[in-house]
Protein backbone atom coordinates (compact mmCIF):
# COMPACT_ATOMS: atom_id res chain seq x y z
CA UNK A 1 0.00 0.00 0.00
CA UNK A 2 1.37 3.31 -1.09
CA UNK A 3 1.88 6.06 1.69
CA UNK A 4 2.43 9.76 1.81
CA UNK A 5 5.56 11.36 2.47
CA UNK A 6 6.86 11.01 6.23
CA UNK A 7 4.34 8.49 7.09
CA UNK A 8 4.43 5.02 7.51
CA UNK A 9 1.31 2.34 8.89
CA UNK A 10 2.94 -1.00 9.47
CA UNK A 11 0.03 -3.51 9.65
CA UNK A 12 -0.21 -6.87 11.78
CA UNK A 13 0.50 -5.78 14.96
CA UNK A 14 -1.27 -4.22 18.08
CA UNK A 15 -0.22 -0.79 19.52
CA UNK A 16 -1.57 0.86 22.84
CA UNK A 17 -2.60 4.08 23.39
CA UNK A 18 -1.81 6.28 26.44
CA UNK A 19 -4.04 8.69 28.04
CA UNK A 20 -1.68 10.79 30.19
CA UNK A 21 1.68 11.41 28.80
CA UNK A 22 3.93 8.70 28.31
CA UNK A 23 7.89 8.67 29.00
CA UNK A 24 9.85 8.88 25.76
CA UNK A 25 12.12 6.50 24.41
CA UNK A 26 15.99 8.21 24.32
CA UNK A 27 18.03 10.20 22.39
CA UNK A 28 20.81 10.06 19.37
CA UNK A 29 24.47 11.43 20.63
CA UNK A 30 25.63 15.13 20.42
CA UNK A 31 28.51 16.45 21.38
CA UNK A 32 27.77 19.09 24.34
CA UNK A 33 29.29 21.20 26.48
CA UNK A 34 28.48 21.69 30.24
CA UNK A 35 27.50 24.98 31.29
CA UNK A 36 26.45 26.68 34.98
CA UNK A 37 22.54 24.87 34.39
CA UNK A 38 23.97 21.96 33.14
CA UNK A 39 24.50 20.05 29.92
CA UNK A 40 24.00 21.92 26.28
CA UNK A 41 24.06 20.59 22.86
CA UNK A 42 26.53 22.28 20.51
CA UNK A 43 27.34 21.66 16.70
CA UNK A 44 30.07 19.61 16.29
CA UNK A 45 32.63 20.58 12.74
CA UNK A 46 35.19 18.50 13.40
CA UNK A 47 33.51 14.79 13.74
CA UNK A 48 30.98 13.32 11.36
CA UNK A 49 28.96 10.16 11.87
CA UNK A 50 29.24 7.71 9.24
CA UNK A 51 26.71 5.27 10.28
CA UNK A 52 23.64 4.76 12.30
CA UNK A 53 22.07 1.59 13.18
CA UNK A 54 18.78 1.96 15.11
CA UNK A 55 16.87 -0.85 16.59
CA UNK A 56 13.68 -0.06 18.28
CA UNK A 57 11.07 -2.59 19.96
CA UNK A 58 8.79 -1.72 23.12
CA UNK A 59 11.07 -3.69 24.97
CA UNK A 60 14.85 -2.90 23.65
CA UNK A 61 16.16 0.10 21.96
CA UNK A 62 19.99 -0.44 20.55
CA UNK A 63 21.73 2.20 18.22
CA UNK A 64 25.35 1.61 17.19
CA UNK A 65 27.32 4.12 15.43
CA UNK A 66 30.65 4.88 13.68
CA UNK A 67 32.14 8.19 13.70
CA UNK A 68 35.14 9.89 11.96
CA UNK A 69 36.96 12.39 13.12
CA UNK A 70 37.89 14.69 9.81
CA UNK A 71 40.43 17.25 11.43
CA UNK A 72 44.48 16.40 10.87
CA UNK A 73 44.92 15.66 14.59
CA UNK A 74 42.67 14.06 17.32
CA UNK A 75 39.89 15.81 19.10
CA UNK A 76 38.34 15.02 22.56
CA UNK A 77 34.88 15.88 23.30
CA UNK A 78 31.94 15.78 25.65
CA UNK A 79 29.41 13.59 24.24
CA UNK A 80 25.95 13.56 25.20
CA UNK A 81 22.89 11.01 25.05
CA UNK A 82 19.83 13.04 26.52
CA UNK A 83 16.95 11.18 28.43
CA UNK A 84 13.37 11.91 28.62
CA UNK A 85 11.54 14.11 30.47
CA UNK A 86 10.65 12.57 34.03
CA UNK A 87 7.11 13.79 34.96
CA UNK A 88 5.54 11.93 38.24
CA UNK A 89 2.00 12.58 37.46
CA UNK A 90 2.59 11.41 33.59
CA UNK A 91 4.17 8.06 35.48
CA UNK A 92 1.66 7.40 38.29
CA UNK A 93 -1.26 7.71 35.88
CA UNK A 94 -0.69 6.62 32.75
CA UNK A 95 0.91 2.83 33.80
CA UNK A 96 4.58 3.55 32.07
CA UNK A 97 7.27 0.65 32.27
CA UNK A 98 10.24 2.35 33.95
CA UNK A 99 13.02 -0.75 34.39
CA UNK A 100 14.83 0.95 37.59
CA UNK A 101 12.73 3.32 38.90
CA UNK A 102 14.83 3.29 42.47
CA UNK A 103 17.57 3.84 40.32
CA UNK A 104 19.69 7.38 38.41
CA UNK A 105 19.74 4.90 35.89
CA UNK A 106 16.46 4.93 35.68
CA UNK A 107 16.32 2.76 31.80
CA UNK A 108 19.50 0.76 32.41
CA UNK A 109 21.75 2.95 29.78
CA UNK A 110 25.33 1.33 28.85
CA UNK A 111 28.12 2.32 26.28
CA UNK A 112 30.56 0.60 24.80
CA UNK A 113 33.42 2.51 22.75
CA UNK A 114 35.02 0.47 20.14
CA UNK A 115 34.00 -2.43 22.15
CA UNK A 116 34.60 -1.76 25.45
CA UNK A 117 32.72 -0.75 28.41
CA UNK A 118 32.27 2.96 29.38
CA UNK A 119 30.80 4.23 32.68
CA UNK A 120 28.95 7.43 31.50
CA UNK A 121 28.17 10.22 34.22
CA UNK A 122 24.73 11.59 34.18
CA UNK A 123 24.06 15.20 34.66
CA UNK A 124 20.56 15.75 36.76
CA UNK A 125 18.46 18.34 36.48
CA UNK A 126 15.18 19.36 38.84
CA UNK A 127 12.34 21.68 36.80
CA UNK A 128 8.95 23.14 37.97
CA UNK A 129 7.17 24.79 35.86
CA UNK A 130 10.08 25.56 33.70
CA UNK A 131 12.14 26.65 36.74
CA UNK A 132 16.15 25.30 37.68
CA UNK A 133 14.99 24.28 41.17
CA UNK A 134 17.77 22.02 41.31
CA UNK A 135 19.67 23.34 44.23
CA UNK A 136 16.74 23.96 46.32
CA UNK A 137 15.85 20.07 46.13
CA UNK A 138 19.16 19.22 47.20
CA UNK A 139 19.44 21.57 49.80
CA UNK A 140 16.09 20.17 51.11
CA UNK A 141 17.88 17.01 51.51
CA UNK A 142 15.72 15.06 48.78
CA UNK A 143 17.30 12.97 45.88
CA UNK A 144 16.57 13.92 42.67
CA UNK A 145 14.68 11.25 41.00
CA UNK A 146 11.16 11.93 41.60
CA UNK A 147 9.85 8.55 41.34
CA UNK A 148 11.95 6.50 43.40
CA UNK A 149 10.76 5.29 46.54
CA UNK A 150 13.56 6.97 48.42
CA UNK A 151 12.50 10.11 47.02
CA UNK A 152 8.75 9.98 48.30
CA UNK A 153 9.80 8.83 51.80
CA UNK A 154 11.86 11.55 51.87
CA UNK A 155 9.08 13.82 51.02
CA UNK A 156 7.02 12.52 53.74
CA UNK A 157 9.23 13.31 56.22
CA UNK A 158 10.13 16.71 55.38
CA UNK A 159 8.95 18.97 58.94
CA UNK A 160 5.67 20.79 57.98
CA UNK A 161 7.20 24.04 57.29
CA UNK A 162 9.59 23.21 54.76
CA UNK A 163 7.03 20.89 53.16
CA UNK A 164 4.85 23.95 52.64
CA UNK A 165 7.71 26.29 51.21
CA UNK A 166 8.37 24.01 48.00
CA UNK A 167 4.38 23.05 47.78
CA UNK A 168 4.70 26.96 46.79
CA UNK A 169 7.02 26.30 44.18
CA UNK A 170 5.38 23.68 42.98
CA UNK A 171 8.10 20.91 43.90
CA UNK A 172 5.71 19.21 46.06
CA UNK A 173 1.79 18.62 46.31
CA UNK A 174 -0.44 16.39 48.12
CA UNK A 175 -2.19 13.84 46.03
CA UNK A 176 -4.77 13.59 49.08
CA UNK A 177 -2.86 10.55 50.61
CA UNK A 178 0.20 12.83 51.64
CA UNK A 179 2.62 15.35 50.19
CA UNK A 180 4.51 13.38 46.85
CA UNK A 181 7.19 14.74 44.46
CA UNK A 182 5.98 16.99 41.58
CA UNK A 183 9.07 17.87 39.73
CA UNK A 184 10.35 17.00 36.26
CA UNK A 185 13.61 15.34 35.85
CA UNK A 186 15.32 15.93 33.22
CA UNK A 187 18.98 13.93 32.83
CA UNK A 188 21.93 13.27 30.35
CA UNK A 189 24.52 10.68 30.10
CA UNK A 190 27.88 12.28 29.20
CA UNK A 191 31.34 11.05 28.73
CA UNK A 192 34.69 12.57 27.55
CA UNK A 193 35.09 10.98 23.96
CA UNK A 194 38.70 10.88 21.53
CA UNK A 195 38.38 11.07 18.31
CA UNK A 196 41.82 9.95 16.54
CA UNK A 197 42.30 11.82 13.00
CA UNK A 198 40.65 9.71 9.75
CA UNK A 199 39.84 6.53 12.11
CA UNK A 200 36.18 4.99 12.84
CA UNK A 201 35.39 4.94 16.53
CA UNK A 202 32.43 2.72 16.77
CA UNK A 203 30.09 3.77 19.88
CA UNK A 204 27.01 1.82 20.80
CA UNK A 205 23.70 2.00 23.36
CA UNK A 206 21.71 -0.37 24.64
CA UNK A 207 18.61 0.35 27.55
CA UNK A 208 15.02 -0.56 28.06
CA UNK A 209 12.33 1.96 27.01
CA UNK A 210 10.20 3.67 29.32
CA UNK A 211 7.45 2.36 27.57
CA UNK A 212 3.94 3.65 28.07
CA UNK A 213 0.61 1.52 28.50
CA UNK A 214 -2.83 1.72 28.53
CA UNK A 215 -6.18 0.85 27.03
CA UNK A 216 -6.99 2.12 23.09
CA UNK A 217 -10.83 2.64 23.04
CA UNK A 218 -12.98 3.28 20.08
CA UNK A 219 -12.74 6.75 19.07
CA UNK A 220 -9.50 7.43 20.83
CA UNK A 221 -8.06 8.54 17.44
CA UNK A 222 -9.59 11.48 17.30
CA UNK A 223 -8.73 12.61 20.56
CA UNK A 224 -5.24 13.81 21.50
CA UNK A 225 -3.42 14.35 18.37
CA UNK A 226 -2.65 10.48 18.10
CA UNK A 227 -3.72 10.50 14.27
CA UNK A 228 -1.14 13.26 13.65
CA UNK A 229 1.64 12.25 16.03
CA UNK A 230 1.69 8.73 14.48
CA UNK A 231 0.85 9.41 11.42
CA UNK A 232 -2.46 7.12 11.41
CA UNK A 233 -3.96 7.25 8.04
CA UNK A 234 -7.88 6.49 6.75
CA UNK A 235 -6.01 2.29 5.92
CA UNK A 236 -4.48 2.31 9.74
CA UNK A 237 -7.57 3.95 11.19
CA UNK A 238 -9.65 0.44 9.36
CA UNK A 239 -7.50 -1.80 10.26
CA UNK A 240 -7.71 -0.74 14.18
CA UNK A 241 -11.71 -0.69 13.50
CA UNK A 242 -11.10 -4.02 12.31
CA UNK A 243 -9.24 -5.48 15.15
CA UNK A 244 -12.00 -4.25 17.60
CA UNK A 245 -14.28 -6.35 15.64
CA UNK A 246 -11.63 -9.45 15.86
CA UNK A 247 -11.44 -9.12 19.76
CA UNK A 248 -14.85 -8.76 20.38
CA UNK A 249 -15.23 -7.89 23.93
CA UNK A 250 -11.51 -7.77 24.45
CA UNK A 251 -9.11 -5.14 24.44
CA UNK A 252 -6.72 -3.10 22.29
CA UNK A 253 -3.61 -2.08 24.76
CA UNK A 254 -1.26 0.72 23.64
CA UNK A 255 2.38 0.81 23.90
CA UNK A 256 4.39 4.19 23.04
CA UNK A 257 7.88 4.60 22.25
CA UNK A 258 9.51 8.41 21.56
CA UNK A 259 13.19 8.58 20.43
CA UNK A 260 15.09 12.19 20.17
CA UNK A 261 16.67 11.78 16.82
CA UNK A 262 17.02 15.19 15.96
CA UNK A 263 20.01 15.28 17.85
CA UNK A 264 21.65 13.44 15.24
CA UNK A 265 21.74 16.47 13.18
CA UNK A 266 24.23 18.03 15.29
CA UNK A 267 27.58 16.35 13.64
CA UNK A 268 29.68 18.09 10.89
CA UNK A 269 28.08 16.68 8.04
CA UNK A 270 24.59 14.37 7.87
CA UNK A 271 24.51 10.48 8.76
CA UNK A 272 25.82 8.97 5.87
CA UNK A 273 24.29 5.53 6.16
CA UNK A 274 21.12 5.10 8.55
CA UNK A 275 19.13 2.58 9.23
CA UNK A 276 16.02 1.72 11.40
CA UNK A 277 14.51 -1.09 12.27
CA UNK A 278 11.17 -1.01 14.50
CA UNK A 279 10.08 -4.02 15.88
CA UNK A 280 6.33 -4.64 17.18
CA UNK A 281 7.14 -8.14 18.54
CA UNK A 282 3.53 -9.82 17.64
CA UNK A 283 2.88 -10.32 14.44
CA UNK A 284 -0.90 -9.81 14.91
CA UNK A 285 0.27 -6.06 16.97
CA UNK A 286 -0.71 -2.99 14.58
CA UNK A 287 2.45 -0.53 14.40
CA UNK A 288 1.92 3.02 13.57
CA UNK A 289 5.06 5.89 13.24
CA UNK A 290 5.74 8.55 10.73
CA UNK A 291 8.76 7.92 8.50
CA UNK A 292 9.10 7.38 4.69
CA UNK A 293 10.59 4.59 2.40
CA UNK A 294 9.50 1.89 5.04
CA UNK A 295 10.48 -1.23 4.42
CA UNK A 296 8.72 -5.30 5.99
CA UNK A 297 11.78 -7.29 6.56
CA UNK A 298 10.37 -9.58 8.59
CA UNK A 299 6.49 -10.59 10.05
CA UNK A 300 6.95 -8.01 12.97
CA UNK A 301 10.35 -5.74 11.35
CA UNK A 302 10.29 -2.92 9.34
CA UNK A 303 13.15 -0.76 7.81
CA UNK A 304 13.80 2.56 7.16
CA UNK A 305 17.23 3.16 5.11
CA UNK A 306 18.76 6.54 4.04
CA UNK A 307 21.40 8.56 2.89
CA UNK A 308 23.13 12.19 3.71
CA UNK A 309 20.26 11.56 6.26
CA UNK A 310 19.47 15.29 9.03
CA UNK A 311 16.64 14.20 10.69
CA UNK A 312 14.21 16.46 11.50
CA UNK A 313 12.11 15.03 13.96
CA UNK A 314 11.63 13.32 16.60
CA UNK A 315 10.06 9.76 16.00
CA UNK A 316 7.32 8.97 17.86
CA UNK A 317 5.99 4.71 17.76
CA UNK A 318 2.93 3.42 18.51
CA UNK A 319 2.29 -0.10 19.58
CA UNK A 320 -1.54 -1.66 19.47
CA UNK A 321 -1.55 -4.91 21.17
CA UNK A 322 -4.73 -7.13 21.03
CA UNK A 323 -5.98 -8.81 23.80
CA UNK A 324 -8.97 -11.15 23.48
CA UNK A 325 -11.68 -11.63 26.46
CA UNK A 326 -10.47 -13.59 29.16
């Protein structure tokens, strides 16, 4: 079936919807530079990326690259893989798969440069409502993942007074069963990185999505911008009226993957060779995403392949998994 530009329906598989915000998936590598409020993207004109491989399931994400660096002598630089946003409320409601939640390493993130293992740092930042309240979380004696257990015990055992101070700043509110976190998170791995002159360095990711879940429900596609975020034509929108009528009284569950691939636009010159694979694991799942020149390589794989690739946009996957009546 023929599809538009910059939009892709891959059939035969089962995606799930969310109804609060879902966590997204991760981000392609920049080079960056750290800064008083923390870690900042920057152009890079020295180092280009050759190659991108990007595998992405609701379970598994994996991206392996090769740079080369193009300058007459070697280079170091900071080199950054952002996260996704951390949002509590997004995470309490909406049912989203976090791997290590008491954990900074919240999805599980390792490197491995030209083979070998690399223990990234991660640079953590505290935001509410837009605002660096980094320093006053720390000085309040609370970690800064929001979601952690550590982190809401914490919160219940701040003394009244200083409970009520960053309930004004939004840091904190009660959910009606005691005072919780409210902050967003937002973190980046980082990790000084040598580039030797004309050589490939091969660099590669693995971690475990924060995937979000929840139930798909007829006429959920034309609420919340899912038809334009995923890229769900008049054939997907059918085939997801179909499956309803396949399950009967059962259930179509949503899972949601986001990946920060713009990022990968910040090298000196674009990816020469990408490649993406998405993976919806079932065969009889319905996988939605917007990307052209998509490819079925397999009963659940497709592939997207390109050249001189600067991406432009963040991709954005959608799962739809049915589940009969029990």
């Amino acid at each position: 079936m023929k599809r538009p530009d910059n939009a892709i329906t891959l059939m035969g598989g089962v995606a799930a919807l969310l109804f609060a915000s879902s966590m997204p998936g991760h981000g392609n590598d920049s080079t960056a530079e750290m800064g008083a409020g923390g870690l900042t993207m920057v152009r890079n004109f020295d180092v280009r990326m050759e190659k991108e491989e990007l595998y992405i399931s609701p379970e598994k994400v994996t991206v392996d690259y090769v740079f080369r660096n193009t300058a007459k002598d070697a280079r170091e630089f900071l080199v950054a893989f952002p996260m996704p946003d951390i949002e509590p409320d997004a995470y309490i409601e909406s049912d989203i798969g976090i791997p290590n939640t008491n954990s900074d390493n919240l999805l599980g993130f390792s490197v491995t440069i030209d083979g070998a293992a690399v223990e990234p740092k991660i640079d953590m930042r505290a935001l509410s409502y837009g605002v660096d309240v980094t320093e006053t979380i720390r000085s309040a004696g609370l970690p800064l993942n929001p979601i952690s257990e550590a982190t809401r015990k914490a919160v219940q055992a701040l003394d009244p007074e200083r409970r009520e101070a960053l309930a004004a700043e939004g840091i904190v509110y009660d959910d009606g069963s005691g005072p919780i976190p409210s902050w967003t998170l937002k973190s980046t791995y980082y990790w000084m990185q040598s580039f030797p002159p004309d050589r490939p360095v091969r660099v590669s990711h693995k971690y475990t999505p924060g995937t979000g879940s929840g139930f798909y429900y007829p006429g959920a596609l034309d609420e919340g911008g899912y038809r334009d975020r995923y890229c769900i034509d008049k054939g997907t929108a059918n085939a997801i009226a179909r499956k309803f009528k396949e399950v009967g009284d059962g259930l179509l569950v949503e899972r949601r993957v986001d990946y920060i691939l713009k990022t990968g636009a910040n090298w000196a010159t674009p990816i020469g060779d990408f490649r993406l694979v998405v993976d919806k694991l079932k065969p009889d799942s319905i996988v939605s995403f917007c990307m052209d020149g998509v490819t079925k390589i397999s009963p659940t794989r497709f592939e997207v392949r390109k050249k001189d690739f600067v991406p432009s946009a963040d991709l954005r996957i959608l799962v739809l998994d049915p589940h009969p009546p029990q």
